[in-house]
C-alpha atoms as a PDB file:
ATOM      1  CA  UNK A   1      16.844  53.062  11.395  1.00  0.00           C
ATOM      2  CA  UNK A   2      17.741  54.164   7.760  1.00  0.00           C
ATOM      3  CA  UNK A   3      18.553  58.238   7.988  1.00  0.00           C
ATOM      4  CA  UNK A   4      18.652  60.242   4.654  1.00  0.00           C
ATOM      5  CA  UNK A   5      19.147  64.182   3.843  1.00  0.00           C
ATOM      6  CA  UNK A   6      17.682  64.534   0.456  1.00  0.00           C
ATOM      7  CA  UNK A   7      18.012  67.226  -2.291  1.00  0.00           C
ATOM      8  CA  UNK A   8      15.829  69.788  -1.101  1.00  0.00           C
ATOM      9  CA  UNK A   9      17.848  70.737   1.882  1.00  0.00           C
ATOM     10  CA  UNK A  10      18.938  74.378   2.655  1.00  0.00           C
ATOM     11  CA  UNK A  11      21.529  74.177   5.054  1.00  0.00           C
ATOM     12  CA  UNK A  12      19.481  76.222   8.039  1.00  0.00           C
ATOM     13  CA  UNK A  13      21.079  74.261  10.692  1.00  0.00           C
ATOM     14  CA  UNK A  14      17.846  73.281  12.877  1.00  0.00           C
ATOM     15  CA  UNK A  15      18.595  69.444  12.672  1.00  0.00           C
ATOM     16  CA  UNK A  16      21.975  70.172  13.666  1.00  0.00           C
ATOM     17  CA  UNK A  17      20.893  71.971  16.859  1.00  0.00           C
ATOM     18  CA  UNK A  18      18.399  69.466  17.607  1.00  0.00           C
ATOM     19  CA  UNK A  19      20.338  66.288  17.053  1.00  0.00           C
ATOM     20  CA  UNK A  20      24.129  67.114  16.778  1.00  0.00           C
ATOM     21  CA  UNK A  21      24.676  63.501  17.975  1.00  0.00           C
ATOM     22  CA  UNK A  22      23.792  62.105  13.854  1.00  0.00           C
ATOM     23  CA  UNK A  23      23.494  65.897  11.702  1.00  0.00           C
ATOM     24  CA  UNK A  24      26.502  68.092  10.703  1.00  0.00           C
ATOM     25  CA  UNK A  25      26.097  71.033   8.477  1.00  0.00           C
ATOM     26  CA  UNK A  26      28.424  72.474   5.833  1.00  0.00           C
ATOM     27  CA  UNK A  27      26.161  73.567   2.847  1.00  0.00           C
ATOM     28  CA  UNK A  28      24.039  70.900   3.245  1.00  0.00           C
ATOM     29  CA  UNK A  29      23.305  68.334   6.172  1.00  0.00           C
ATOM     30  CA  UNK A  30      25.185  65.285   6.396  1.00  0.00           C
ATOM     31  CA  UNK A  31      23.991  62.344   8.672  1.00  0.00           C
ATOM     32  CA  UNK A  32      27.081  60.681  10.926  1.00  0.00           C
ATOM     33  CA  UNK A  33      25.287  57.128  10.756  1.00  0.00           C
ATOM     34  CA  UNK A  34      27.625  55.738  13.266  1.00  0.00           C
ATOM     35  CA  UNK A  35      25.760  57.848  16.003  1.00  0.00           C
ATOM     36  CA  UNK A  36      21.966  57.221  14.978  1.00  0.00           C
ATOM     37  CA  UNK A  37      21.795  54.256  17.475  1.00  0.00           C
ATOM     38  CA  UNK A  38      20.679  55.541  20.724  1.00  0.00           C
ATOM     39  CA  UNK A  39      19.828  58.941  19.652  1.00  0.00           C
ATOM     40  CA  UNK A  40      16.572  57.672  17.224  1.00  0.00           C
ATOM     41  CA  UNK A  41      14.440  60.289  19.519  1.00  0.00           C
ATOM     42  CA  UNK A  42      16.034  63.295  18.358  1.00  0.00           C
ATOM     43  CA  UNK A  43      16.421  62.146  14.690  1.00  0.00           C
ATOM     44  CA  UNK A  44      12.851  61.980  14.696  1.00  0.00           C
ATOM     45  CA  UNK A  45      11.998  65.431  16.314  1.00  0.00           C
ATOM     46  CA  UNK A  46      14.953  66.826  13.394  1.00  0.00           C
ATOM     47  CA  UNK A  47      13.210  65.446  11.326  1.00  0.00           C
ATOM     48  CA  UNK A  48       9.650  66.634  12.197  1.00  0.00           C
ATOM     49  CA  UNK A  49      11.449  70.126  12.837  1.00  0.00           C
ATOM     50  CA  UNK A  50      12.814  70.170   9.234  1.00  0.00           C
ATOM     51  CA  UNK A  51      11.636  73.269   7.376  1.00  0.00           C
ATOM     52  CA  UNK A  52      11.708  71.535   3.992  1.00  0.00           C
ATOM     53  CA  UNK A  53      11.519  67.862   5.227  1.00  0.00           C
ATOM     54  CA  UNK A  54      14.468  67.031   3.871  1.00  0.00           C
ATOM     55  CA  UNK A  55      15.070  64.363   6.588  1.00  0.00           C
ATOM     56  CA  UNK A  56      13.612  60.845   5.627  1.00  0.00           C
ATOM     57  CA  UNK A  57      13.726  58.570   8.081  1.00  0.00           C
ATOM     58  CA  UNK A  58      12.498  54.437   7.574  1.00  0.00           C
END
């Protein structure tokens, strides 16, 4: 699973709070890809959560 935070995200935290696991957020979200395997569940319901959809996920 390829994880990316593009351009258009604010910084509001939510994927952070739903998948702390892969997201950390300073100003912007950054994606830890070293914990994405095992925790592709929660990536997915960031990403769906994602008030800009920021989060692309392939």
């Amino acid at each position: 699973m390829n994880v990316l935070v593009n351009d258009s995200c604010i910084g509001c935290g939510a994927c952070e709070s739903i998948c702390d696991a892969v997201f950390s957020v300073e100003d912007r979200a950054v994606v830890k890809s070293a914990g994405i395997a095992g925790n592709e569940d929660c990536v997915k319901e960031a990403a769906d959560a994602c008030p800009v959809g920021a989060i692309e996920v392939a």
